[in-house]
Protein backbone atom coordinates (compact mmCIF):
# COMPACT_ATOMS: atom_id res chain seq x y z
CA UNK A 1 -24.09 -87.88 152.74
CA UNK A 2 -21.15 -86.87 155.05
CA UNK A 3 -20.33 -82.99 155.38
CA UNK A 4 -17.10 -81.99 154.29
CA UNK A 5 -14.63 -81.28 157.38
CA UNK A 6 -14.17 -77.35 157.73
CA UNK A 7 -10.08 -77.85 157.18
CA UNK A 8 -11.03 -79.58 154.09
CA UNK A 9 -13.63 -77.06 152.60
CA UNK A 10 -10.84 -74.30 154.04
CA UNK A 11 -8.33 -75.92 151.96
CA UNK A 12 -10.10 -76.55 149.10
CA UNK A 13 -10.93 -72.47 149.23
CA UNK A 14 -7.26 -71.83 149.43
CA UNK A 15 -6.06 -73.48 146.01
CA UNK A 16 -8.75 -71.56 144.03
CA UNK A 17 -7.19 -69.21 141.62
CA UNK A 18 -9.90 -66.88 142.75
CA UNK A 19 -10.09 -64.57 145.85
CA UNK A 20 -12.91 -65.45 147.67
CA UNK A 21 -13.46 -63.00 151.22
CA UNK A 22 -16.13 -61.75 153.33
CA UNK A 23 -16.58 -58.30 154.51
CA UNK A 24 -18.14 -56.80 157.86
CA UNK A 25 -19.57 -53.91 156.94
CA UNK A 26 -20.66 -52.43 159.93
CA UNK A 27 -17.41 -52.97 161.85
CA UNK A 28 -15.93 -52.44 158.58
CA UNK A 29 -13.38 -56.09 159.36
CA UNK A 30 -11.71 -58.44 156.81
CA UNK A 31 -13.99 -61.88 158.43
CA UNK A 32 -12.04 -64.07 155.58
CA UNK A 33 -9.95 -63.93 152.16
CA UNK A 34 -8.20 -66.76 150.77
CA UNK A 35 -4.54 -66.46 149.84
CA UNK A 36 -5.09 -66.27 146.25
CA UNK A 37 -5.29 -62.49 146.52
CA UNK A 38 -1.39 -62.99 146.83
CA UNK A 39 -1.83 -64.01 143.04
CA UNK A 40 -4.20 -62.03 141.78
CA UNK A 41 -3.24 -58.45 143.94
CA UNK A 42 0.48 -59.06 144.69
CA UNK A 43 -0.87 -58.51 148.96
CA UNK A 44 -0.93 -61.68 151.33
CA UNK A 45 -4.15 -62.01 153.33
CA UNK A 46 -2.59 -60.96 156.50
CA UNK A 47 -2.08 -57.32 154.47
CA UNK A 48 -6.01 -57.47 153.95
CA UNK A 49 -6.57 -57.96 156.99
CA UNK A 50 -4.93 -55.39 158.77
CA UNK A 51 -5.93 -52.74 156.20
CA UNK A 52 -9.52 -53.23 154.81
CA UNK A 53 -8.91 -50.38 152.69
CA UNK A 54 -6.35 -52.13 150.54
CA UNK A 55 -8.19 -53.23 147.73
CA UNK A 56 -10.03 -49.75 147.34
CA UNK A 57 -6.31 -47.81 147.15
CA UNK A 58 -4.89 -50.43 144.98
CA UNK A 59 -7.77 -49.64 142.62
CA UNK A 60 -6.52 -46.93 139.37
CA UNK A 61 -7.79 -43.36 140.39
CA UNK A 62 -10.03 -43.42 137.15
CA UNK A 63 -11.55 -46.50 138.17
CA UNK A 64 -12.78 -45.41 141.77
CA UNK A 65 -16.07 -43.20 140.86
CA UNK A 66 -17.35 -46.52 139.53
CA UNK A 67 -16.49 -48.12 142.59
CA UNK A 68 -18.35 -45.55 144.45
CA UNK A 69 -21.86 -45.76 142.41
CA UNK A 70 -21.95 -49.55 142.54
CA UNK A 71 -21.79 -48.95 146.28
CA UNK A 72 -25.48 -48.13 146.13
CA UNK A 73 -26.58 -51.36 144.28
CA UNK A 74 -25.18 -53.35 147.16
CA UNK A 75 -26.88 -50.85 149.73
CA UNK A 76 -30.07 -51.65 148.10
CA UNK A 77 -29.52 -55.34 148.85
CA UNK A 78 -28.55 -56.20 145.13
CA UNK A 79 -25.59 -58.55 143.52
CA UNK A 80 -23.35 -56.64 141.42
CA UNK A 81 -20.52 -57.34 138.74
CA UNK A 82 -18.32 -54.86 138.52
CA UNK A 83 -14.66 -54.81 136.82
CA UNK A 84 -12.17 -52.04 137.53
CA UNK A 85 -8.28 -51.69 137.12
CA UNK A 86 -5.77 -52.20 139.74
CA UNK A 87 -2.39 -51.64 140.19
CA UNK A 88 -0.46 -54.79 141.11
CA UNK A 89 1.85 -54.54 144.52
CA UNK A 90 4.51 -55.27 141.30
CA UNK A 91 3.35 -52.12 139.54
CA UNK A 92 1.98 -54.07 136.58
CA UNK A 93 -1.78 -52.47 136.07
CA UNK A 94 -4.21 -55.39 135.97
CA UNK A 95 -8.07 -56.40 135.09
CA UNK A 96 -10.42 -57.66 138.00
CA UNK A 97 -13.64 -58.68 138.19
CA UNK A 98 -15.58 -58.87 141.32
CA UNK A 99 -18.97 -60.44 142.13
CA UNK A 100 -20.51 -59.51 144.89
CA UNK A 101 -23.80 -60.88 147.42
CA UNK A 102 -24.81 -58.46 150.38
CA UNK A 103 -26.96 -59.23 153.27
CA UNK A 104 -28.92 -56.71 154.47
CA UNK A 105 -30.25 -57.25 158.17
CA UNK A 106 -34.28 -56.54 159.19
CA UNK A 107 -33.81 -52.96 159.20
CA UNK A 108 -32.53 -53.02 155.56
CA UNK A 109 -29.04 -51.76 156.65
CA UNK A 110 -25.96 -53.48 154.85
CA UNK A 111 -24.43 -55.52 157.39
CA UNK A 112 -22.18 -57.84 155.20
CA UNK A 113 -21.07 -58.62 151.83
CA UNK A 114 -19.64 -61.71 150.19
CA UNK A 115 -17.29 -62.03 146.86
CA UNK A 116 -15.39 -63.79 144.71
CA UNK A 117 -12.82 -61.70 142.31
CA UNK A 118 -10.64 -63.00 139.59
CA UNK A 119 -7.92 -61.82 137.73
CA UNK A 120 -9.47 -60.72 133.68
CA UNK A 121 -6.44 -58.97 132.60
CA UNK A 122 -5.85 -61.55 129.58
CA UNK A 123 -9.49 -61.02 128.62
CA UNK A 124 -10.20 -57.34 129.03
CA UNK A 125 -7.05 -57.01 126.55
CA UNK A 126 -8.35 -59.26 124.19
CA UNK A 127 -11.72 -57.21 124.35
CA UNK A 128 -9.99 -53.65 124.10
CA UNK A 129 -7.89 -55.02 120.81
CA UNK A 130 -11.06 -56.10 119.20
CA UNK A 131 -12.76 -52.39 119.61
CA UNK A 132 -9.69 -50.87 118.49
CA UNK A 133 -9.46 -50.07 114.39
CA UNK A 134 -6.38 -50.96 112.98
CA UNK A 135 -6.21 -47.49 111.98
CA UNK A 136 -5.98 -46.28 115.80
CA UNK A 137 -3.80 -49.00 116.26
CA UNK A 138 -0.77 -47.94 113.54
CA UNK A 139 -1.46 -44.24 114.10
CA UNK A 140 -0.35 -45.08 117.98
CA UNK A 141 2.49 -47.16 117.14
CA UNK A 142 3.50 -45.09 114.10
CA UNK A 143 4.07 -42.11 117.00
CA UNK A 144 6.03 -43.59 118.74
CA UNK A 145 9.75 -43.59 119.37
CA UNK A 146 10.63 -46.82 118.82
CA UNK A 147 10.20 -49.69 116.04
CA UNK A 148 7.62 -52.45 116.84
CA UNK A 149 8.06 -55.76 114.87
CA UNK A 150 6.02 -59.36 115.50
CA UNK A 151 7.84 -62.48 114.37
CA UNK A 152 6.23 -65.82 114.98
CA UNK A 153 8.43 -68.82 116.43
CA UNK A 154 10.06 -69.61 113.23
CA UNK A 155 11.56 -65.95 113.20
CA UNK A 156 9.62 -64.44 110.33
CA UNK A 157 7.98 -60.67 110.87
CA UNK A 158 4.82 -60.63 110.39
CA UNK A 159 4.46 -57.04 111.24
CA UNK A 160 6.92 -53.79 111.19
CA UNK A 161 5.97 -50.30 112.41
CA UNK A 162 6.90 -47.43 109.61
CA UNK A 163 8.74 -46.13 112.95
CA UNK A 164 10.92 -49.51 112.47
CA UNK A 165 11.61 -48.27 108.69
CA UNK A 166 13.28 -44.51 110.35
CA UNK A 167 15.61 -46.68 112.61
CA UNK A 168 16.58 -49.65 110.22
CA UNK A 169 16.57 -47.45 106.63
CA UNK A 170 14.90 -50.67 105.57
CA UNK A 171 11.43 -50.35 104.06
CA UNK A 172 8.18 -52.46 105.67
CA UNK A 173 8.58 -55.07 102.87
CA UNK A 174 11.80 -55.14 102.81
CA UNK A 175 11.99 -56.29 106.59
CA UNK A 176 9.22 -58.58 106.97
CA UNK A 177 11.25 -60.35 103.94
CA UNK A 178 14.40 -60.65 106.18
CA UNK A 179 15.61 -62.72 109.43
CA UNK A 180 16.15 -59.29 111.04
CA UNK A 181 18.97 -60.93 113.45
CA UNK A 182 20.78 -61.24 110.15
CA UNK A 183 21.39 -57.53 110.60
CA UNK A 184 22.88 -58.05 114.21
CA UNK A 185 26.58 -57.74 114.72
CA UNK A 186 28.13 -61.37 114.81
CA UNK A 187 29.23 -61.07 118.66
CA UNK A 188 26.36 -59.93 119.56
CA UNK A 189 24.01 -62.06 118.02
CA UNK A 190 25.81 -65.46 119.48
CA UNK A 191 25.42 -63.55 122.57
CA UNK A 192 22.08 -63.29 122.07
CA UNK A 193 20.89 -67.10 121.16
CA UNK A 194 20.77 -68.31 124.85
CA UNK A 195 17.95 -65.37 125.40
CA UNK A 196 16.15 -66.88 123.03
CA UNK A 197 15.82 -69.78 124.48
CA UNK A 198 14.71 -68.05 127.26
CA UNK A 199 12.30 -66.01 126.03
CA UNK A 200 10.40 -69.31 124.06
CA UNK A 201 10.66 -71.49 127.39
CA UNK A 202 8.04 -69.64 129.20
CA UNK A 203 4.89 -67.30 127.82
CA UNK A 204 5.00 -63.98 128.89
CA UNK A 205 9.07 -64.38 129.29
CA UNK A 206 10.73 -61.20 128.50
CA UNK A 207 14.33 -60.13 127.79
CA UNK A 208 16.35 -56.78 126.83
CA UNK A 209 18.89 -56.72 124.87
CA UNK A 210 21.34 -53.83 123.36
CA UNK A 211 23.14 -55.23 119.85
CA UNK A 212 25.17 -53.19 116.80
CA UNK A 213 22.53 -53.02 114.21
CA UNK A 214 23.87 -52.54 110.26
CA UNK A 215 21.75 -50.20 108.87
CA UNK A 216 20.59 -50.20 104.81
CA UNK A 217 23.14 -47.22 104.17
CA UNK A 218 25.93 -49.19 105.68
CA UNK A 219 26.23 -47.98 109.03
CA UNK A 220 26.41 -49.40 112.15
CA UNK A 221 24.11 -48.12 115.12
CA UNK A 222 23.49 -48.83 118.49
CA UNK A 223 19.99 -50.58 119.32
CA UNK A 224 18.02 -51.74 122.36
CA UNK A 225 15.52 -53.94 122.10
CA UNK A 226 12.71 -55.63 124.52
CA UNK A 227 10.94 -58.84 123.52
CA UNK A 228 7.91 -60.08 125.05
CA UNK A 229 6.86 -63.90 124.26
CA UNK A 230 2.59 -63.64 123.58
CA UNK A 231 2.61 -66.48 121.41
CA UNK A 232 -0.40 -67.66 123.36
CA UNK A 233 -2.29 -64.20 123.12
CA UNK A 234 -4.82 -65.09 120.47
CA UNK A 235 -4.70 -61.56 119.01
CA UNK A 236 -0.92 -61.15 118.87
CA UNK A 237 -0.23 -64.87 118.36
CA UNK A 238 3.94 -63.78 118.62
CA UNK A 239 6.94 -62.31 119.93
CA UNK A 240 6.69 -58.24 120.49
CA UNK A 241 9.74 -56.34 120.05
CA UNK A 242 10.23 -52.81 120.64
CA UNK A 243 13.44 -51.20 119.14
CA UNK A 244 15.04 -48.44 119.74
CA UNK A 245 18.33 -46.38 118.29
CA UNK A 246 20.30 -45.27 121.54
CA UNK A 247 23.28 -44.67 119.33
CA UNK A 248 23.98 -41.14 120.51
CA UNK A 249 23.38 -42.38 124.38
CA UNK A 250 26.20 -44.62 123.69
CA UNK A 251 28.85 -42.07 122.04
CA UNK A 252 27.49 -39.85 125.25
CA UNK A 253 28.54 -42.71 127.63
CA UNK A 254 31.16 -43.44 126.04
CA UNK A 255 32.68 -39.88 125.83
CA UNK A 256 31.72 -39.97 129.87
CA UNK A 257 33.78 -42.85 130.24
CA UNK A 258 36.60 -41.05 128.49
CA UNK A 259 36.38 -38.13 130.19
CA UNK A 260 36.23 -39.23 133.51
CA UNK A 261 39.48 -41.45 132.92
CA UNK A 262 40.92 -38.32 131.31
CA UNK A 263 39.95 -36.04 134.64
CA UNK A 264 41.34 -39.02 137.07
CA UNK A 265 44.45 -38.52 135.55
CA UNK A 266 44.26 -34.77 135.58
CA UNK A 267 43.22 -34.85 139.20
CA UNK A 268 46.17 -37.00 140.38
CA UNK A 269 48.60 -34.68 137.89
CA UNK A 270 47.14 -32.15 140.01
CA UNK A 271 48.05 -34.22 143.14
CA UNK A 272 51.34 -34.40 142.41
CA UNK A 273 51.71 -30.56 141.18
CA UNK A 274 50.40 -29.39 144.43
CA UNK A 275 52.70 -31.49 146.78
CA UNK A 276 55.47 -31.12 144.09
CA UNK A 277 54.73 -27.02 144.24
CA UNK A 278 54.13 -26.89 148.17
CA UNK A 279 57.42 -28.52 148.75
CA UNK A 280 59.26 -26.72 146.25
CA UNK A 281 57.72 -23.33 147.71
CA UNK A 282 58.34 -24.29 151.54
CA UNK A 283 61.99 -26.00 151.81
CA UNK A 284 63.49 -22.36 150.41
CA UNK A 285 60.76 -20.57 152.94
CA UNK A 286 62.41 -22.52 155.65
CA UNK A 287 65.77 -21.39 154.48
CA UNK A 288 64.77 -17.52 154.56
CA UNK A 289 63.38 -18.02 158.04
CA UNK A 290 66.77 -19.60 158.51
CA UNK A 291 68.31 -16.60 157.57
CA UNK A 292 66.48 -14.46 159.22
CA UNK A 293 66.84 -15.95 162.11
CA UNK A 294 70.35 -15.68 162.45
CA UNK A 295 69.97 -12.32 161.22
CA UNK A 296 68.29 -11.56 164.38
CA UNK A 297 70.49 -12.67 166.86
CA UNK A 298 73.35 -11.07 165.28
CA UNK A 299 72.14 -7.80 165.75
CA UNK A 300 70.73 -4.73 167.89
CA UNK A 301 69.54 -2.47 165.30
CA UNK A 302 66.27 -1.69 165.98
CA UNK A 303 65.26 -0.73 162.54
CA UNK A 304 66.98 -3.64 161.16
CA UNK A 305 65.60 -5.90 163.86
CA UNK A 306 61.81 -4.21 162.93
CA UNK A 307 62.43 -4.82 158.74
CA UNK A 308 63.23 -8.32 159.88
CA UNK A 309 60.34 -9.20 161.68
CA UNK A 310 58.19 -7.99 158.89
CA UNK A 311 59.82 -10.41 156.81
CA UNK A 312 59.41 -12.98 158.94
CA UNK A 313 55.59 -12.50 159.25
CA UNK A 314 55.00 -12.62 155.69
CA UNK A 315 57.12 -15.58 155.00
CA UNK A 316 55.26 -17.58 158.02
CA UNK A 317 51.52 -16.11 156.38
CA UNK A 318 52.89 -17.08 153.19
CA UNK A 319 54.11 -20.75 154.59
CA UNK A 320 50.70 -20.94 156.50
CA UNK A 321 48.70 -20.23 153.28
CA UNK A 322 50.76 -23.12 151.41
CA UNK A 323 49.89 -25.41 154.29
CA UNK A 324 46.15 -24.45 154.14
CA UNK A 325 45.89 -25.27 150.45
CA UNK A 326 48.06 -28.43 151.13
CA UNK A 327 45.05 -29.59 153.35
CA UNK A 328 42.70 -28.40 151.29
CA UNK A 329 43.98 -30.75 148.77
CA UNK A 330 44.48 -33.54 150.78
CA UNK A 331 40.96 -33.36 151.83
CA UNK A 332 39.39 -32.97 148.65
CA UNK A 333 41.42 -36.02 147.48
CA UNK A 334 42.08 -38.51 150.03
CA UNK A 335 39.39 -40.81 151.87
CA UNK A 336 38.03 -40.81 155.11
CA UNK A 337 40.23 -43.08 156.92
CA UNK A 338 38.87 -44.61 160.29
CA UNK A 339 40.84 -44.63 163.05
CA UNK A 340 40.61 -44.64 166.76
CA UNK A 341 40.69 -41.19 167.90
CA UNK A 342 42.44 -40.14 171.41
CA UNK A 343 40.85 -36.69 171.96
CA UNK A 344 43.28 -35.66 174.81
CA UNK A 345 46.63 -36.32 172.93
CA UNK A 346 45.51 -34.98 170.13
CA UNK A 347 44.23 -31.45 171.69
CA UNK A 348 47.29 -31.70 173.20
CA UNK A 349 49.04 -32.14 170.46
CA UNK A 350 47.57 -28.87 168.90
CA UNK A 351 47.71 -26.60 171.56
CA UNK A 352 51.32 -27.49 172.07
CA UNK A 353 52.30 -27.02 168.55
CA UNK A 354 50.63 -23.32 168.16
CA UNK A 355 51.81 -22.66 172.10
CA UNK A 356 54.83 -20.24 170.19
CA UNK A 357 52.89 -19.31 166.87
CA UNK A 358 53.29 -15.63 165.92
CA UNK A 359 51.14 -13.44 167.09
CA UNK A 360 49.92 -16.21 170.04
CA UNK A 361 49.57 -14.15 173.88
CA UNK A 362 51.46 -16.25 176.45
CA UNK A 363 48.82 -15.04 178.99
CA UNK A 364 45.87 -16.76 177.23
CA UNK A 365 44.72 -19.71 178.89
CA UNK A 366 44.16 -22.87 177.41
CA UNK A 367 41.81 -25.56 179.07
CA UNK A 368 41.01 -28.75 177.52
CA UNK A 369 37.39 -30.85 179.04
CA UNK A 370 36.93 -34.18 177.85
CA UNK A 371 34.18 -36.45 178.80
CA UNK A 372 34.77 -40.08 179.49
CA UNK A 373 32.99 -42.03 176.70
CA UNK A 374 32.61 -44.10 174.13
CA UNK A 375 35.41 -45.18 171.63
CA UNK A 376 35.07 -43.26 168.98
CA UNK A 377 36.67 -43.85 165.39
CA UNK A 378 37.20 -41.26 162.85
CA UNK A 379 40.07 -39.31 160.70
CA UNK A 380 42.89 -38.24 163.12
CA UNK A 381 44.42 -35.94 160.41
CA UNK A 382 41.14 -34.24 159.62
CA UNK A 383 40.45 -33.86 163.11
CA UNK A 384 43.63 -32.13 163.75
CA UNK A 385 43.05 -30.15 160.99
CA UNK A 386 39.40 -29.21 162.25
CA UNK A 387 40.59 -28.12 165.45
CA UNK A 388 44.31 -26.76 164.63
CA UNK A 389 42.53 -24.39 162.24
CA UNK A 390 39.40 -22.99 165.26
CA UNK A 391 41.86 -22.96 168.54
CA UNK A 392 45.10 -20.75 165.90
CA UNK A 393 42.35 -18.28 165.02
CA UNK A 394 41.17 -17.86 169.12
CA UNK A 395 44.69 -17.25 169.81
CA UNK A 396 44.93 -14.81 166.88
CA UNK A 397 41.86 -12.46 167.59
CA UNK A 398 42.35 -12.34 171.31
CA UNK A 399 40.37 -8.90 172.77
CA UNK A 400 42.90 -6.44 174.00
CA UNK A 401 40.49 -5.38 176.27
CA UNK A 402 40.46 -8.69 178.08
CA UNK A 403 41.87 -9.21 181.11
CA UNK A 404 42.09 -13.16 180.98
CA UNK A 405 41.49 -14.24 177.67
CA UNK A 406 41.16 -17.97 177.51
CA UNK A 407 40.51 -20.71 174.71
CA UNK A 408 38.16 -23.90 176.02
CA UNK A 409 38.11 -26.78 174.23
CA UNK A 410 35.47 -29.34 175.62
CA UNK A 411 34.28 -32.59 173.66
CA UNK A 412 31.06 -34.47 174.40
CA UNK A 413 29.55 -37.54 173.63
CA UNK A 414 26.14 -37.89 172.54
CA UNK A 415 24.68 -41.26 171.13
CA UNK A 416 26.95 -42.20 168.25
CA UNK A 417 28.48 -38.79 167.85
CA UNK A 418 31.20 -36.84 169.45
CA UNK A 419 30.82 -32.94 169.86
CA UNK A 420 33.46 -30.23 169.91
CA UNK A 421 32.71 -27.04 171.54
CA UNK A 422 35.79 -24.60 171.09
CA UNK A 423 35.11 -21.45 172.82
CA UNK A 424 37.04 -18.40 173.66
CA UNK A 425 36.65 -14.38 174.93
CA UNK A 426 38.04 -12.84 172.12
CA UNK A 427 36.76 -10.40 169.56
CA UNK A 428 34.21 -12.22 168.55
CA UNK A 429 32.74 -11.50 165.13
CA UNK A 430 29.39 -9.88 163.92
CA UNK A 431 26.20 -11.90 163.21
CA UNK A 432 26.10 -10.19 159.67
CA UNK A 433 29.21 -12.30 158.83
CA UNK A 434 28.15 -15.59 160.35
CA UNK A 435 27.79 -17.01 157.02
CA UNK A 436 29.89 -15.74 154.91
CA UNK A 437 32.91 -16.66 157.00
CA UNK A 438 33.07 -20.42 156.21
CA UNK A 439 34.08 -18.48 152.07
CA UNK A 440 36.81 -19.35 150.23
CA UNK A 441 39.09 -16.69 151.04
CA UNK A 442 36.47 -14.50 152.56
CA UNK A 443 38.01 -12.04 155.56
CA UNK A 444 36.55 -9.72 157.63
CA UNK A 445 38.14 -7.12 156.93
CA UNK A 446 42.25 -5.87 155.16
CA UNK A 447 43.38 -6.35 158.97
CA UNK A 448 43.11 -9.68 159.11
CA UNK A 449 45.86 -11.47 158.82
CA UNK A 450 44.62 -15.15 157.73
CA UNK A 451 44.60 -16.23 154.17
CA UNK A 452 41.03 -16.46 153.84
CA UNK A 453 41.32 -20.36 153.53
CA UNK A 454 41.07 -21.29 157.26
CA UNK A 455 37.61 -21.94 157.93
CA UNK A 456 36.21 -22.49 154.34
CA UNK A 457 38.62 -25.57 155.17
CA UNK A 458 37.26 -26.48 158.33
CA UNK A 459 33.50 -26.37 156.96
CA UNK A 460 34.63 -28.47 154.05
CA UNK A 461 36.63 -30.60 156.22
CA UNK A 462 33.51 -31.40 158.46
CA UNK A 463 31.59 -32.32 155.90
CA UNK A 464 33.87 -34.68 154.20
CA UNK A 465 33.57 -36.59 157.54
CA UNK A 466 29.46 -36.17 157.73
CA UNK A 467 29.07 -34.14 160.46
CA UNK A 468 28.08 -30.37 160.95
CA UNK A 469 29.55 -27.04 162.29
CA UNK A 470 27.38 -24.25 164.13
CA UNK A 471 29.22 -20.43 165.10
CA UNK A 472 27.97 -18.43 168.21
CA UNK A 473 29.65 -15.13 168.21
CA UNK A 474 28.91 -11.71 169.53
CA UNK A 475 31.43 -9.18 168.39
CA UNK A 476 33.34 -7.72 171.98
CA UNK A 477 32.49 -11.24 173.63
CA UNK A 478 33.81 -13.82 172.23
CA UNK A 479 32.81 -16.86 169.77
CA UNK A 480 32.23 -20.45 170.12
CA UNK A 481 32.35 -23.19 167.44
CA UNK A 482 30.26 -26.18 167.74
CA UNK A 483 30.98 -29.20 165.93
CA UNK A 484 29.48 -32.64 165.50
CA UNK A 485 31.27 -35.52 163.70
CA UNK A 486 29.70 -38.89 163.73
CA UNK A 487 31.56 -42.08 164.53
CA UNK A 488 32.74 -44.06 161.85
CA UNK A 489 32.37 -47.31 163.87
C-alpha cells in the first residue's frame, strides 16, 4: 500500500472540525495545531503558537482547578478526558472537550502530550436541560425581567413565562391561544416580516426588534424583543423570544430629545442676547469715552481733569469686562476652526494693540522669540485671545521696584505641538493662589483691577483647543505662563 504524502495527511488534518495539536512540554512550544481552533476557540494557529498559554486563559476561572488536577493524570503517563468552559475570542462562553495522550520519556518525566478537542457546547446544553426540573426552570424564568415565549415555525406559543402575563396583561392561556404579532402595531409589524425571514433562513439566526405592543387594558407600550431561531435544538425545538417593556426608556429618550432641541434653541437665544446686550452696552460706552475725551482736552482743572480720569477707568474696566464675557461666549459656543497660524504677526498684533492700554508702562520692554518650525494650524482668534489676555495682565502688575521690567514672549516647537512661554519680572503672585487663579472671577485681592474673568478664560480657552497651561510665579519675581496647544493638522 502507498503512504499518504505528508501535504495530503496535513491537509486532510486541516478540514477536521476538530483541533488536533501537539505540545512540548519541556520547552513548553506549540509543535502543531490545525486551524480548526479558529472554529472552535475564535484564535488562529499562529495566536497558539506564539502564546502557549492561550488555551489555559481562555478557559472560565471556575473551570481552571479542574484543569490543574487532571494535570497529574497526564504526569503519571495516563490519557485523560476532560471538558471545561471557555470563553470564545467572540465572548460567547462555550463547551470543549479535550482528549489527551502523553509520552513520558525513560526517566518517567512528561516530555510531550498529544490531543484532539472539539467543540460540545450543543451537547453539554442538552445534558444541563435534562438535569434541570421544570420547577428550577420556571422559578428562573419567572424572576426575571422580561417575558419568555416559544412559538414553533407556524407561529403558535407553545410556552409563555407568567413574567410575559405582567408585561402583556394577557393571561398564559390567553397568549398561547393568540398569534402574538396580532398585538403589534401595524407599521411595525410589516416592518418586521423581512426579519422573519431572516431569522428562519439560518439556525441559530437572531434578530432584535423594538415594536408598539397593545396591551389587554387598551394601552399601547413600548417593547423590545430578541428572537433566537433553535428550531433544531431537540429540547427547545423553536424560536426563543425574550420581551421586554422599555416604555418609560422611551418617554425618557424622548423627553431627552425634546429637551435638548428645547436647550439648542435656548443656547442660540442666549447667543444672540449676549452679542445683542454687548453691543447695546458698548456703542453708548464708546460715546462716554467720547465725551470724556473731549472733556479732557478742553480743560486744565486739575480736579476736573482727576474726576475724569476716574470715569474713564471704570468705563474702559467696565468695556473690558463686556469684552471678556463676549469671548467667553464665543468660546463656549463656536468651534475650533483650523487655520494656519503666523505666530509673529499675530504677537505683533497683540502687543501693538495693548502698546497704549491704561495703566500699560512705556518703559516695559517687550521681546517676542520665535523658533523657525513647523506649520502649525490652529484657532487664530483663540490664540489671540490666549495670549492678549497673559501679555495685558504682565503689563498690568509690573513691580515698581523694577528697574527694567520686561514681558518675553517665546514660542517653541516640539513634535506636533507648539509651546508658548510668556514671561515677565513683575509682581509675581503667591504659590498659595496658583490654583485658584484660573476661577471664575477669582482676584487676588480688592486692588486688583481685572474683572476676575481673564484667566478663567484663558484656561477654558486652552482647553477648548486640547492643549494645557502650567503658572511659575514667585511673588517679588515675576511669573511665567507655559502653554501647549497641539496642531490641528
Amino acid at each position: 500500500m502507498n503512504a499518504i504524502p505528508m501535504f495530503e495527511l496535513e491537509k486532510s488534518l486541516q478540514n477536521l472540525q476538530e483541533v488536533i495539536y501537539a505540545v512540548d512540554m519541556q520547552n513548553y512550544t506549540v509543535i502543531f495545531i490545525t486551524t480548526a481552533c479558529e472554529k472552535v476557540y475564535g484564535y488562529t494557529s499562529s495566536e497558539f503558537i506564539k502564546n502557549p498559554n492561550l488555551w489555559f486563559d481562555v478557559i472560565v476561572d471556575e473551570d481552571k482547578q479542574n484543569i490543574f488536577d487532571n494535570d497529574i493524570i497526564l504526569r503519571r503517563g495516563e490519557n485523560l478526558i476532560q471538558s471545561y468552559r471557555i470563553t470564545h475570542k467572540n465572548g460567547e462562553i462555550r463547551w470543549l472537550e479535550s482528549r489527551i495522550e502523553p509520552t513520558l520519556d525513560s526517566d518517567g518525566t512528561l516530555v510531550r502530550i498529544d490531543g484532539i478537542t472539539l467543540d460540545i457546547t450543543h451537547r453539554k446544553i442538552t445534558e444541563i436541560a435534562l438535569k434541570n426540573s421544570e420547577s428550577k426552570f420556571r422559578t428562573l424564568i419567572e424572576n426575571s425581567l422580561d417575558g419568555i415565549a416559544v412559538s414553533d415555525a407556524n407561529r403558535r406559543i407553545v410556552f409563555a413565562s407568567e413574567s410575559l402575563t405582567r408585561i402583556t396583561g394577557y393571561s398564559v392561556e390567553e397568549i398561547q391561544q393568540m398569534e402574538i404579532a396580532l398585538a403589534f402595531h401595524p407599521d411595525d409589524r410589516a416592518r418586521l416580516l423581512p426579519l422573519r425571514e431572516v431569522l428562519l433562513s439560518n439556525v441559530n439566526n437572531t434578530i432584535n426588534f423594538t415594536v408598539r405592543f397593545l396591551r389587554k387594558d387598551g394601552n399601547w407600550i413600548w417593547i423590545e424583543g430578541i428572537t433566537r431561531n433553535l428550531l433544531h435544538d431537540p429540547v427547545i425545538n423553536g424560536l426563543v423570544t425574550n420581551y421586554r417593556d422599555i416604555t418609560e426608556r422611551v418617554k425618557y429618550e424622548e423627553a431627552l430629545k425634546l429637551s435638548n432641541q428645547h436647550l439648542k434653541k435656548t443656547n442660540s437665544e442666549l447667543d444672540r442676547f449676549v452679542y445683542s446686550v454687548s453691543h447695546d452696552l458698548r456703542a453708548p460706552l464708546a460715546s462716554v469715552l467720547g465725551a470724556i475725551e473731549y472733556s479732557e482736552s478742553s480743560t486744565t482743572d486739575a480736579e476736573i481733569l482727576s474726576n475724569l480720569s476716574m470715569m474713564k477707568n471704570s468705563i474702559q474696566k467696565l468695556d473690558g469686562f463686556i469684552v471678556d464675557i463676549l469671548d467667553y461666549s464665543r468660546n463656549n459656543r463656536t468651534e475650533v476652526k483650523r487655520e494656519e497660524i503666523d505666530f509673529k504677526e499675530l504677537l505683533e498684533e497683540v502687543t501693538s494693540n495693548l502698546k497704549f492700554m491704561n495703566g500699560a508702562k512705556d518703559n516695559v520692554d517687550i521681546s517676542m522669540s520665535i523658533e523657525n518650525g513647523m506649520k502649525f494650524y490652529s484657532d487664530r482668534n483663540r490664540i489671540f485671545v490666549i495670549t492678549n489676555n497673559l501679555v495685558s495682565n504682565a503689563l498690568r502688575y509690573t513691580n515698581p521696584k523694577v528697574d527694567k521690567p520686561f514681558v518675553q514672549i517665546t514660542v517653541t516647537f516640539s513634535n506636533n505641538d507648539a509651546n508658548l512661554f510668556i514671561s515677565d519680572n513683575g509682581m509675581g503672585i503667591d504659590e498659595k493662589y496658583h490654583e485658584k487663579i484660573f476661577d471664575m472671577f477669582f482676584r487676588i485681592s480688592r486692588k486688583s483691577t481685572g474683572s476676575g474673568l481673564g484667566l478663567y478664560l484663558v484656561k477654558e480657552t486652552v482647553e477648548k483647543l486640547g492643549g494645557s497651561i502650567r503658572l511659575t510665579s514667585e511673588i517679588g519675581k515675576g511669573s511665567t505662563f507655559e502653554i501647549t496647544l497641539p496642531n490641528l493638522l
